[in-house]
PDB file of N, CA and C in Angstrom:
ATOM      1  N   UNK A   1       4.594   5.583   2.823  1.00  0.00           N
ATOM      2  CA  UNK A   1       3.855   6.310   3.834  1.00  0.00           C
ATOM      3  C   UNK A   1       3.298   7.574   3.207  1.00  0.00           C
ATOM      4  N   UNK A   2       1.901   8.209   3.380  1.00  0.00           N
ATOM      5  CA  UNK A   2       1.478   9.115   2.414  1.00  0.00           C
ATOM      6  C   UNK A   2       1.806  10.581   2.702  1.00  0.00           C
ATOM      7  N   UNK A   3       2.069  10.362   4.572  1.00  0.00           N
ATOM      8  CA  UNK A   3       2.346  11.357   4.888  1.00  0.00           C
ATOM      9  C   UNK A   3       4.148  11.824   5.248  1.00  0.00           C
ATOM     10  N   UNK A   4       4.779  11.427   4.743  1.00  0.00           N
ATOM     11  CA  UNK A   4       6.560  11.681   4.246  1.00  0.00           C
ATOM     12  C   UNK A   4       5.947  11.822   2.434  1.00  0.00           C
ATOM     13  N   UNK A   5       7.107  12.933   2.085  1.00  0.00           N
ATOM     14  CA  UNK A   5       7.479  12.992   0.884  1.00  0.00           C
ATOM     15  C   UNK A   5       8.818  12.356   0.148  1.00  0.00           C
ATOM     16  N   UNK A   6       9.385  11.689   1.245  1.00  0.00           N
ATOM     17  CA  UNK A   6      10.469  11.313   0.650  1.00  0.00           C
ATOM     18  C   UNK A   6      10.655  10.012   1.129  1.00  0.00           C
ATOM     19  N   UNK A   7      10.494   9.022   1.863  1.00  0.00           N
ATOM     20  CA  UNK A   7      10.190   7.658   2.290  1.00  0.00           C
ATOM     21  C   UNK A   7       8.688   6.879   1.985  1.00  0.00           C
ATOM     22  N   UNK A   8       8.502   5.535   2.408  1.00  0.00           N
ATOM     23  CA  UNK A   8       7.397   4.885   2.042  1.00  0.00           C
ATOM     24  C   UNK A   8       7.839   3.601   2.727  1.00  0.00           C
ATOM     25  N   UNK A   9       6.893   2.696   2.762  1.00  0.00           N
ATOM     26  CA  UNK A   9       7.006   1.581   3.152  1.00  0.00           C
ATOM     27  C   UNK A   9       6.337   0.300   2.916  1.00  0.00           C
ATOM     28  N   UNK A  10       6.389  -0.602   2.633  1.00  0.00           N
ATOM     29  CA  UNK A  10       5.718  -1.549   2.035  1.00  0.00           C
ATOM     30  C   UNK A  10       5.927  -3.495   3.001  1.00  0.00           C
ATOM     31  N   UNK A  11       4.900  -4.267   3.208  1.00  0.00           N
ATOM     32  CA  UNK A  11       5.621  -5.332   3.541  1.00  0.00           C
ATOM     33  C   UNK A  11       4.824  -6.092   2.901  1.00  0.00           C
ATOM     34  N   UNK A  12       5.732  -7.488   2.411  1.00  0.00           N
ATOM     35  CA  UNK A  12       5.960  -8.360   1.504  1.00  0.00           C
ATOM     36  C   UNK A  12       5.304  -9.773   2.144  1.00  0.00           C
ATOM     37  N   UNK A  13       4.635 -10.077   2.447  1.00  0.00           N
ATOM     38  CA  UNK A  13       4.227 -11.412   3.112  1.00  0.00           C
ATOM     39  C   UNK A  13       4.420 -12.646   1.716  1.00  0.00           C
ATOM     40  N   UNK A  14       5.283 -13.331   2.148  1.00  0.00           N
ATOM     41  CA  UNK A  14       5.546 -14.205   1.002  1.00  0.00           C
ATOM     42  C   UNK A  14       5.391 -15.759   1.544  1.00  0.00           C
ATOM     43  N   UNK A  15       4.830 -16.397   0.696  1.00  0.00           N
ATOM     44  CA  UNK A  15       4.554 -18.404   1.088  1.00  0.00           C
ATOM     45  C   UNK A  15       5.903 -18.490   0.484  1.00  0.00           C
ATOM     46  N   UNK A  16       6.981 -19.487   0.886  1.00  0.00           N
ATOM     47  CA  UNK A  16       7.568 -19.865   0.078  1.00  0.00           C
ATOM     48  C   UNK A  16       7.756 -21.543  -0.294  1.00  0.00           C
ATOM     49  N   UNK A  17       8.091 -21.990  -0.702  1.00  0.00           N
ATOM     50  CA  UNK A  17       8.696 -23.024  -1.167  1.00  0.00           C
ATOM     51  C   UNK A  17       9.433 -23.872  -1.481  1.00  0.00           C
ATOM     52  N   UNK A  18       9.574 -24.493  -0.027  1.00  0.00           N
ATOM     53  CA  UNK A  18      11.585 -24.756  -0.043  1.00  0.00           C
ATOM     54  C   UNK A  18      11.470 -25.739  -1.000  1.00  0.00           C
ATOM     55  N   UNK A  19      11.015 -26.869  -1.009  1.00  0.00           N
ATOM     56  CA  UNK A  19      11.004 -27.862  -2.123  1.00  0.00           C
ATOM     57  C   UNK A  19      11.689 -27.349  -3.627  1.00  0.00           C
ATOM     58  N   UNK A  20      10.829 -26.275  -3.624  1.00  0.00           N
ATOM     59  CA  UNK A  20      11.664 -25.195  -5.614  1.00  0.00           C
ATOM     60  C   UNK A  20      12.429 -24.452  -4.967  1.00  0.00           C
ATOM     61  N   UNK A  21      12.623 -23.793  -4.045  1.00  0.00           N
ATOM     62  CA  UNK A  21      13.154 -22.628  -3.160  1.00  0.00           C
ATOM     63  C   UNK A  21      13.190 -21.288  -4.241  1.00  0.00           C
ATOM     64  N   UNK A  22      11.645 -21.605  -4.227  1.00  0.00           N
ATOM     65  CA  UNK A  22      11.195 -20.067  -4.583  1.00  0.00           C
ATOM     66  C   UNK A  22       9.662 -19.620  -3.851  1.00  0.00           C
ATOM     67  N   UNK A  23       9.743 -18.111  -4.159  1.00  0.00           N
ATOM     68  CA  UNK A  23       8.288 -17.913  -3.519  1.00  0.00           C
ATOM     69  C   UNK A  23       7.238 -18.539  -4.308  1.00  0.00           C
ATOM     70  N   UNK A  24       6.125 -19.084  -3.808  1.00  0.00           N
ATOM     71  CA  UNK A  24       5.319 -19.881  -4.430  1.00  0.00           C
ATOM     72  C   UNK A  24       4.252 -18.434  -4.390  1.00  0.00           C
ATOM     73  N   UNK A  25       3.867 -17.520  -3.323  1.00  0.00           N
ATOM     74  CA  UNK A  25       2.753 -16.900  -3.304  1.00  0.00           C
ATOM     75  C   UNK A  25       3.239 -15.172  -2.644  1.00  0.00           C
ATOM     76  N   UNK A  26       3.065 -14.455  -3.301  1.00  0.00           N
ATOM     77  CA  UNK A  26       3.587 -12.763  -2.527  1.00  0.00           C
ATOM     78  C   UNK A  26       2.496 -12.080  -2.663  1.00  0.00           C
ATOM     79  N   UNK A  27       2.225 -11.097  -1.690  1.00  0.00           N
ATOM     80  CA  UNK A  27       1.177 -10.175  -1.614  1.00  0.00           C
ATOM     81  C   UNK A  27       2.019  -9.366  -0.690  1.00  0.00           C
ATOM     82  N   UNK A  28       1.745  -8.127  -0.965  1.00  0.00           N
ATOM     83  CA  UNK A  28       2.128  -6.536  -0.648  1.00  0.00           C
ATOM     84  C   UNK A  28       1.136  -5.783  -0.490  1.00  0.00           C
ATOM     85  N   UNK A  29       1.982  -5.204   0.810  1.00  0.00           N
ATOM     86  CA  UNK A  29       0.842  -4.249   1.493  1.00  0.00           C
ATOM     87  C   UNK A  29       1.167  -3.097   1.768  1.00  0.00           C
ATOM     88  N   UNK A  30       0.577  -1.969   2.189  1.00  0.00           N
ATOM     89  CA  UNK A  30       1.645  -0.595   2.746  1.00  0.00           C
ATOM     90  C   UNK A  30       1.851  -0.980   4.049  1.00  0.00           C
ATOM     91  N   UNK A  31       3.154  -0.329   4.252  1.00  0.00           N
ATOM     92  CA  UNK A  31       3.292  -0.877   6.296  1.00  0.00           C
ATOM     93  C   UNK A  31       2.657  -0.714   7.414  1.00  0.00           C
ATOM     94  N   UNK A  32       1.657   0.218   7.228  1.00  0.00           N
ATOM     95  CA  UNK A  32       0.854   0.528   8.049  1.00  0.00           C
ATOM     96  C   UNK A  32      -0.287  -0.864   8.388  1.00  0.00           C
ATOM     97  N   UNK A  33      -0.537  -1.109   7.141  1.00  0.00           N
ATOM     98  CA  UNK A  33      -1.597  -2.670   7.354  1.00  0.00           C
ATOM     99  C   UNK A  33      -0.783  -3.658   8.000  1.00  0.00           C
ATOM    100  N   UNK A  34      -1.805  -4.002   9.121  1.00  0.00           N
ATOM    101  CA  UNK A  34      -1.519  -5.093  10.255  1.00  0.00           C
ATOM    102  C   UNK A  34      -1.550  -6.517   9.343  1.00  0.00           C
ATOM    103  N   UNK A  35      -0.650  -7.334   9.679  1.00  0.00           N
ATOM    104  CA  UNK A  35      -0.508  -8.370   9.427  1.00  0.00           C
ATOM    105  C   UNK A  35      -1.233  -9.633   9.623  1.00  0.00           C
ATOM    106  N   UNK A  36      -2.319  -8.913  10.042  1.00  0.00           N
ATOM    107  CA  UNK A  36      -3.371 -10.205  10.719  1.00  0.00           C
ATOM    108  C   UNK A  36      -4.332  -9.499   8.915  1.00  0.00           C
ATOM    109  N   UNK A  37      -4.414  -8.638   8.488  1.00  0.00           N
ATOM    110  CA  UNK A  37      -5.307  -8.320   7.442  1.00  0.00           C
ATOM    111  C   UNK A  37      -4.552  -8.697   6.490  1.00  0.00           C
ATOM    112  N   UNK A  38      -3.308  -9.493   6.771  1.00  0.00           N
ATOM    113  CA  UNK A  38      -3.146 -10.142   4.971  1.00  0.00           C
ATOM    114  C   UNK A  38      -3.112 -11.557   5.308  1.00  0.00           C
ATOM    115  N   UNK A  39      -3.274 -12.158   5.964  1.00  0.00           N
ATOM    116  CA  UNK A  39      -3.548 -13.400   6.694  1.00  0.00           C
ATOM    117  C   UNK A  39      -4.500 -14.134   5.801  1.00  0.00           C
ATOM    118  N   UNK A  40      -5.849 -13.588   5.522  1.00  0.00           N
ATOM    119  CA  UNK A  40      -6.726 -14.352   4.620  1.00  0.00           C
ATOM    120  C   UNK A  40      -6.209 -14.299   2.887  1.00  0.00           C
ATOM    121  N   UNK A  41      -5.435 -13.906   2.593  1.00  0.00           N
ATOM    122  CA  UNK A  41      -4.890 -13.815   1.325  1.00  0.00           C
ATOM    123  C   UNK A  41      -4.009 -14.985   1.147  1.00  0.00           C
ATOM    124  N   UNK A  42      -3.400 -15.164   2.320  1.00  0.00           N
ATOM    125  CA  UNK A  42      -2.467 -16.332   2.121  1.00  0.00           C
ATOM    126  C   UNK A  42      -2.821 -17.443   1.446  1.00  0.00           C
ATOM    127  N   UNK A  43      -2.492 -18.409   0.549  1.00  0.00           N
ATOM    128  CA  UNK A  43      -3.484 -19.418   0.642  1.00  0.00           C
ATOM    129  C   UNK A  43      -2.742 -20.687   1.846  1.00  0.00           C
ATOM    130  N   UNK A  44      -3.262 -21.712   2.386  1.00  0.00           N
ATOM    131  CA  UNK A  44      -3.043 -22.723   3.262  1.00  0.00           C
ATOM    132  C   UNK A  44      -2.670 -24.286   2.638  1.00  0.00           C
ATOM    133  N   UNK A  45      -1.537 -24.429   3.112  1.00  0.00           N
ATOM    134  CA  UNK A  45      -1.198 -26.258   2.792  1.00  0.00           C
ATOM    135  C   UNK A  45      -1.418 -26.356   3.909  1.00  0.00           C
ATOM    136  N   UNK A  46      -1.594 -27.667   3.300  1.00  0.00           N
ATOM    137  CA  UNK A  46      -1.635 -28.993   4.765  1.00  0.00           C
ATOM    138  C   UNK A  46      -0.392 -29.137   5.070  1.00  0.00           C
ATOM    139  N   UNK A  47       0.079 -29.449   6.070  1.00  0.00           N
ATOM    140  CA  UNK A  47       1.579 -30.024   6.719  1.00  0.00           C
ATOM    141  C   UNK A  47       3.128 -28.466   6.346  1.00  0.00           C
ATOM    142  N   UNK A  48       2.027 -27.050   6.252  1.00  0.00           N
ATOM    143  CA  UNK A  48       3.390 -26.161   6.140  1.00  0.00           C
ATOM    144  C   UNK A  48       3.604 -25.716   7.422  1.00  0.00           C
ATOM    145  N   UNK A  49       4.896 -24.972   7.290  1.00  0.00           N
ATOM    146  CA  UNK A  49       4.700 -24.434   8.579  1.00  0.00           C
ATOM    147  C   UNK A  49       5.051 -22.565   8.301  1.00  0.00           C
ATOM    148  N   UNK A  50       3.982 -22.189   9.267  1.00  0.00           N
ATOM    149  CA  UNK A  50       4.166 -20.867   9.042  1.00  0.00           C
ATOM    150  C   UNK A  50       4.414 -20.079   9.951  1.00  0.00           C
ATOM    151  N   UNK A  51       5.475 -19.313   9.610  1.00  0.00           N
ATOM    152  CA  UNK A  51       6.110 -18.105  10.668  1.00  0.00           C
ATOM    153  C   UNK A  51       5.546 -16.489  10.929  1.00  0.00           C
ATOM    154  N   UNK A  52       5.567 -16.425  11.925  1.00  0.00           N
ATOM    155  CA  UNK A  52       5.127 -14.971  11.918  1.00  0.00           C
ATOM    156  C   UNK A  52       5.483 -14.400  13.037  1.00  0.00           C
ATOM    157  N   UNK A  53       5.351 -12.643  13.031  1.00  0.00           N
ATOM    158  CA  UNK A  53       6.205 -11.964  13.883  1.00  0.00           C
ATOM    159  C   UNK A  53       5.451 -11.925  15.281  1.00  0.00           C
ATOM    160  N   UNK A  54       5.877 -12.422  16.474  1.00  0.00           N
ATOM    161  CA  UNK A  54       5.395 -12.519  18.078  1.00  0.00           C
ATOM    162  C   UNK A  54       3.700 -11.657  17.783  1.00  0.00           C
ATOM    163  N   UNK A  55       3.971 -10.029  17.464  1.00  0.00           N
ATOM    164  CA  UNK A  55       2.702  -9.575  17.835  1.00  0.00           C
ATOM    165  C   UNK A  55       1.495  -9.665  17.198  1.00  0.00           C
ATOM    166  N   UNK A  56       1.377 -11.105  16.131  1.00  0.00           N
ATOM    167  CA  UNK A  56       0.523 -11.846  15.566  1.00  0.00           C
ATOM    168  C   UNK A  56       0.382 -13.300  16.636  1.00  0.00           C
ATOM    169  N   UNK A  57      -0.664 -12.947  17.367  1.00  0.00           N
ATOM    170  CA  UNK A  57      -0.848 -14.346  17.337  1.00  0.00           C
ATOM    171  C   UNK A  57      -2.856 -14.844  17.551  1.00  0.00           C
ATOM    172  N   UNK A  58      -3.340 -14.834  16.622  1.00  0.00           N
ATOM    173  CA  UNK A  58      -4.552 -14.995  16.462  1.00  0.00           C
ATOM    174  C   UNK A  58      -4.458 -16.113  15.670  1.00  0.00           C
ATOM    175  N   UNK A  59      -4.490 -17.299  16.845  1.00  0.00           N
ATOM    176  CA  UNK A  59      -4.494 -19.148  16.438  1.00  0.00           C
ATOM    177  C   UNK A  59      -5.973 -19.361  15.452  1.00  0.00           C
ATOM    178  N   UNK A  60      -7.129 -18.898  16.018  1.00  0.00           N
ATOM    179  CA  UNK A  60      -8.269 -19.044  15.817  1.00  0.00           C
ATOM    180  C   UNK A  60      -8.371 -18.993  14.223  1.00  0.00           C
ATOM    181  N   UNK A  61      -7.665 -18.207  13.645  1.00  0.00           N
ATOM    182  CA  UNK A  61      -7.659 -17.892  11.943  1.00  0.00           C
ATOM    183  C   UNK A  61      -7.341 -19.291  11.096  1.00  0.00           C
ATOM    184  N   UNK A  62      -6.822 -19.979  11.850  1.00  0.00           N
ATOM    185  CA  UNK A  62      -5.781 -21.362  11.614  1.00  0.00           C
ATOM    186  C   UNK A  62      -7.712 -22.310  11.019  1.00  0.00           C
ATOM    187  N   UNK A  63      -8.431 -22.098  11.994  1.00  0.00           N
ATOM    188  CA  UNK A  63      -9.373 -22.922  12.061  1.00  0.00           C
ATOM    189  C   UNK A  63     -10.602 -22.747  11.657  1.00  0.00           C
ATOM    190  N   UNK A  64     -10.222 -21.344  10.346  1.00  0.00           N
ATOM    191  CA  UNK A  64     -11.763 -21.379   9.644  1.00  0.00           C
ATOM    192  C   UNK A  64     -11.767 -22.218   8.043  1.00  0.00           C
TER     193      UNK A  64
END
């Protein structure tokens, strides 16, 4: 956070990969960025399933 001198915050949006059960894909953001703006970074399989926190829910992204 830029404005604390002594804390910060960061979130981790990670694909993972149970098949290897490792992360296949990570991107980091500061916490302030909404989670719908790392959404296009993700990349997309067919047949995954993806989780996300309730105050994401913009289906429409699913279908570009």
């Amino acid at each position: 956070a830029k404005f604390r001198k002594h804390k910060g915050g960061i979130k981790m949006h990670t694909l993972y990969d149970v098949e290897a059960q490792v992360p296949a894909f990570v991107h980091i953001t500061e916490a302030k960025v909404h989670d719908s703006k790392a959404m296009p970074e993700i990349p997309y399989e067919k047949g995954a399933h993806y989780i996300f926190d309730r105050g994401y829910n913009d289906l429409a992204i699913f279908t570009r």
